[in-house]
C-alpha atoms as a PDB file:
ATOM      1  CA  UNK A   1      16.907 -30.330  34.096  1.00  0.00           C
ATOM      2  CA  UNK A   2      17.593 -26.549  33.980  1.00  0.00           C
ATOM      3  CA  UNK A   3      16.771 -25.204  30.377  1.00  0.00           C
ATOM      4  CA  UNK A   4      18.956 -22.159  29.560  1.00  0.00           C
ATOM      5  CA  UNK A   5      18.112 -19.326  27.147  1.00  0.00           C
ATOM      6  CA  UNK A   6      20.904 -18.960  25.153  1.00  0.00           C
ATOM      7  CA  UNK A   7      20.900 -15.440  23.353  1.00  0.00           C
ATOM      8  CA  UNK A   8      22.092 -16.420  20.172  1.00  0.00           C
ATOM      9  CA  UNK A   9      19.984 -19.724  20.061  1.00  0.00           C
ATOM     10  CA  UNK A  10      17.292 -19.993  21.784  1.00  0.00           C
ATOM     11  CA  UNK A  11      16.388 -22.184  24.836  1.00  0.00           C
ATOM     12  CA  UNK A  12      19.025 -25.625  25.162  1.00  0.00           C
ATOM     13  CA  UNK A  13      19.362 -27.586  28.228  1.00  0.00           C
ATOM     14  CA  UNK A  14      21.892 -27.069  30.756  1.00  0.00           C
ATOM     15  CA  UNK A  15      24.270 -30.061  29.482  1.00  0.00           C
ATOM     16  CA  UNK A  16      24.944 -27.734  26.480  1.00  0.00           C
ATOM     17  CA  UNK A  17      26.336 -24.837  28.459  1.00  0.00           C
ATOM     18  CA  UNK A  18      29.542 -24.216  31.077  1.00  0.00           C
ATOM     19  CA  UNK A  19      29.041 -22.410  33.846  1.00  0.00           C
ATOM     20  CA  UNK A  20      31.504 -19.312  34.321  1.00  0.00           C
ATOM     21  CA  UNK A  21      31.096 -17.937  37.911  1.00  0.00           C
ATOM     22  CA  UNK A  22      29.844 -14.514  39.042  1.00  0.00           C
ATOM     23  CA  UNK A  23      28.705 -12.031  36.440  1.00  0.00           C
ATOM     24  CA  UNK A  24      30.130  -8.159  36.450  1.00  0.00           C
ATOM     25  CA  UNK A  25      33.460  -8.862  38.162  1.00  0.00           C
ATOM     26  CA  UNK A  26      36.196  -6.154  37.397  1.00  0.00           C
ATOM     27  CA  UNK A  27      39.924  -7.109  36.840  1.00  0.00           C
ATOM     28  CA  UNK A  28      42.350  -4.787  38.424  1.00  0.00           C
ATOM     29  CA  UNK A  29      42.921  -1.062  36.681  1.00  0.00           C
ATOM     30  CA  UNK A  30      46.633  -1.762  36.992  1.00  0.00           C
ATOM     31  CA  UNK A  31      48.319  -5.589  37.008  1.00  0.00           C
ATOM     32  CA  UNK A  32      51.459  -4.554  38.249  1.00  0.00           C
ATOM     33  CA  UNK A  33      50.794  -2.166  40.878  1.00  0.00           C
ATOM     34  CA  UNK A  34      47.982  -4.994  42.407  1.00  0.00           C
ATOM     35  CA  UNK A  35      48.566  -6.144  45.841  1.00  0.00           C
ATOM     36  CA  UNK A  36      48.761 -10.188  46.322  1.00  0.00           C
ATOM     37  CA  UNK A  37      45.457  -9.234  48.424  1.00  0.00           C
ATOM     38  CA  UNK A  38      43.439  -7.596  45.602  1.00  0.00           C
ATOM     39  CA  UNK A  39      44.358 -10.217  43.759  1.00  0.00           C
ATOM     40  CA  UNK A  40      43.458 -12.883  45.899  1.00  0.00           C
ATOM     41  CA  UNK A  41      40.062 -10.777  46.369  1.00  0.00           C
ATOM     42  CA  UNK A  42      39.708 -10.654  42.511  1.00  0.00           C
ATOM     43  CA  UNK A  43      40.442 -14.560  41.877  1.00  0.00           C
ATOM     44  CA  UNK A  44      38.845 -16.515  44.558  1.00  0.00           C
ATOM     45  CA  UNK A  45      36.211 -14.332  46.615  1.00  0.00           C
ATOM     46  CA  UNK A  46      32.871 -14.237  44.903  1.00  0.00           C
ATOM     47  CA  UNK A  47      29.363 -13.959  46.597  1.00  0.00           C
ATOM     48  CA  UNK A  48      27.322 -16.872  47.256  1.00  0.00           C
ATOM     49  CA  UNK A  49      23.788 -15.309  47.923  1.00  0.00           C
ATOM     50  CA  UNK A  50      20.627 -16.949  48.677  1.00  0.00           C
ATOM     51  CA  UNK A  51      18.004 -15.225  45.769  1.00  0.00           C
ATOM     52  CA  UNK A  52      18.728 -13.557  42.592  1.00  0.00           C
ATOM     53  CA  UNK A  53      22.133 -13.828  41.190  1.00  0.00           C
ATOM     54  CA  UNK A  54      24.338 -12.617  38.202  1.00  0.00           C
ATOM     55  CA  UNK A  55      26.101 -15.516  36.444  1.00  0.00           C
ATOM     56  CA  UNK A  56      28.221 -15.782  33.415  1.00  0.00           C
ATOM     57  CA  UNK A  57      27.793 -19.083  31.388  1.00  0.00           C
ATOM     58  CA  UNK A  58      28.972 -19.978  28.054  1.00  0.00           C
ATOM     59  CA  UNK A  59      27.236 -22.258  25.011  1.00  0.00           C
ATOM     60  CA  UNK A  60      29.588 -24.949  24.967  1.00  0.00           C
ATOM     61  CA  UNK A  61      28.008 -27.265  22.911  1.00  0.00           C
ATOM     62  CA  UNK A  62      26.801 -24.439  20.816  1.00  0.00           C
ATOM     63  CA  UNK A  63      27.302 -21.321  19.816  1.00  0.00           C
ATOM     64  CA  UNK A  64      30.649 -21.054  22.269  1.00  0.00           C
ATOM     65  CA  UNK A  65      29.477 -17.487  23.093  1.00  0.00           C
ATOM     66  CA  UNK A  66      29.450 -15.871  26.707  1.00  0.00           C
ATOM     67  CA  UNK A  67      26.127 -14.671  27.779  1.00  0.00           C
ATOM     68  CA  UNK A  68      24.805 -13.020  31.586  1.00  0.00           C
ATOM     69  CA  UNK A  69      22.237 -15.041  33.591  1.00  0.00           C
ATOM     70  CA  UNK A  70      20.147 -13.404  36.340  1.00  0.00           C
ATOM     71  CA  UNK A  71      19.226 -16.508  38.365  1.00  0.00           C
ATOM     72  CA  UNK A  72      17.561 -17.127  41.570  1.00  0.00           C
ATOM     73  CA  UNK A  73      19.728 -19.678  43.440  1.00  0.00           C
ATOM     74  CA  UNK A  74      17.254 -21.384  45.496  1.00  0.00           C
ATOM     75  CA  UNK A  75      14.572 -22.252  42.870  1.00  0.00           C
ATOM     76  CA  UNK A  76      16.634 -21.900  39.912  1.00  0.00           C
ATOM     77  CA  UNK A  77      14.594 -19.921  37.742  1.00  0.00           C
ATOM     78  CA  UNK A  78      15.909 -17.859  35.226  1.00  0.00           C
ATOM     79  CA  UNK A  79      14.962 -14.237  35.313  1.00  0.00           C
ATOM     80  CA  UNK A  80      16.699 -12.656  32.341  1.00  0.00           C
ATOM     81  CA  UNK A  81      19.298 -13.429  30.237  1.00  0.00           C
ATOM     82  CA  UNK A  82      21.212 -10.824  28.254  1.00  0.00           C
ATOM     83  CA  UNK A  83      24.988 -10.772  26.473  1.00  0.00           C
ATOM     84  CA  UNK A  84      28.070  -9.607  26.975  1.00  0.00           C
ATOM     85  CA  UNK A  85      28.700  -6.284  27.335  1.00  0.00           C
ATOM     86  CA  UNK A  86      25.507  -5.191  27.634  1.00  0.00           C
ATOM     87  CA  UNK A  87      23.951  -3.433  30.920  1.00  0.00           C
ATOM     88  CA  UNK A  88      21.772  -6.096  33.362  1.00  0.00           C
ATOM     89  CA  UNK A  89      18.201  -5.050  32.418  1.00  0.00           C
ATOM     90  CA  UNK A  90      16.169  -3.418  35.209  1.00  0.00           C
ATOM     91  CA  UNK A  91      14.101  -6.939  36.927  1.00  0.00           C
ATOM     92  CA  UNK A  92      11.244  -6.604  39.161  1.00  0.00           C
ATOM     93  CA  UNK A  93      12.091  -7.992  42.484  1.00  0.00           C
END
């Protein structure tokens, strides 16, 4: 089982926790001016990369907060962890 490091309390196993999708993804400057192409783009396409990833996940059975997870998707080891709003810190590669 994957044990997360939630920010606000401490390490919990993955049960606890929902997983929200690609980290760092920006909504459209201006709603009604977007295309039905950039928004399709914003919605559905997301990267899928084999390594180190930026994930958003939230303490569901917890603290409900929303947190950023630098994870590598093939072993699934957690590299950082850091909240919302806050800049990804700099990982060695």
């Amino acid at each position: 089982m994957l044990r997360i490091p939630c920010p606000y309390c401490g390490p919990r196993d993955e049960t606890e926790f929902a997983y929200g999708g690609e980290a760092h993804i920006a909504r459209p400057q201006n709603p009604a001016t977007t295309t039905d192409a950039d928004w399709a783009d914003f919605l559905f396409m997301r990267k899928n990369p084999k390594g180190r990833h930026r994930e958003r996940w939230m303490h569901a059975r917890g603290c409900r907060q929303w947190f950023n997870v630098e994870r590598d998707t093939v072993t699934h080891q957690i590299v950082t962890v850091y909240r919302m709003g806050e800049p990804p810190p700099e990982t060695p590669r």
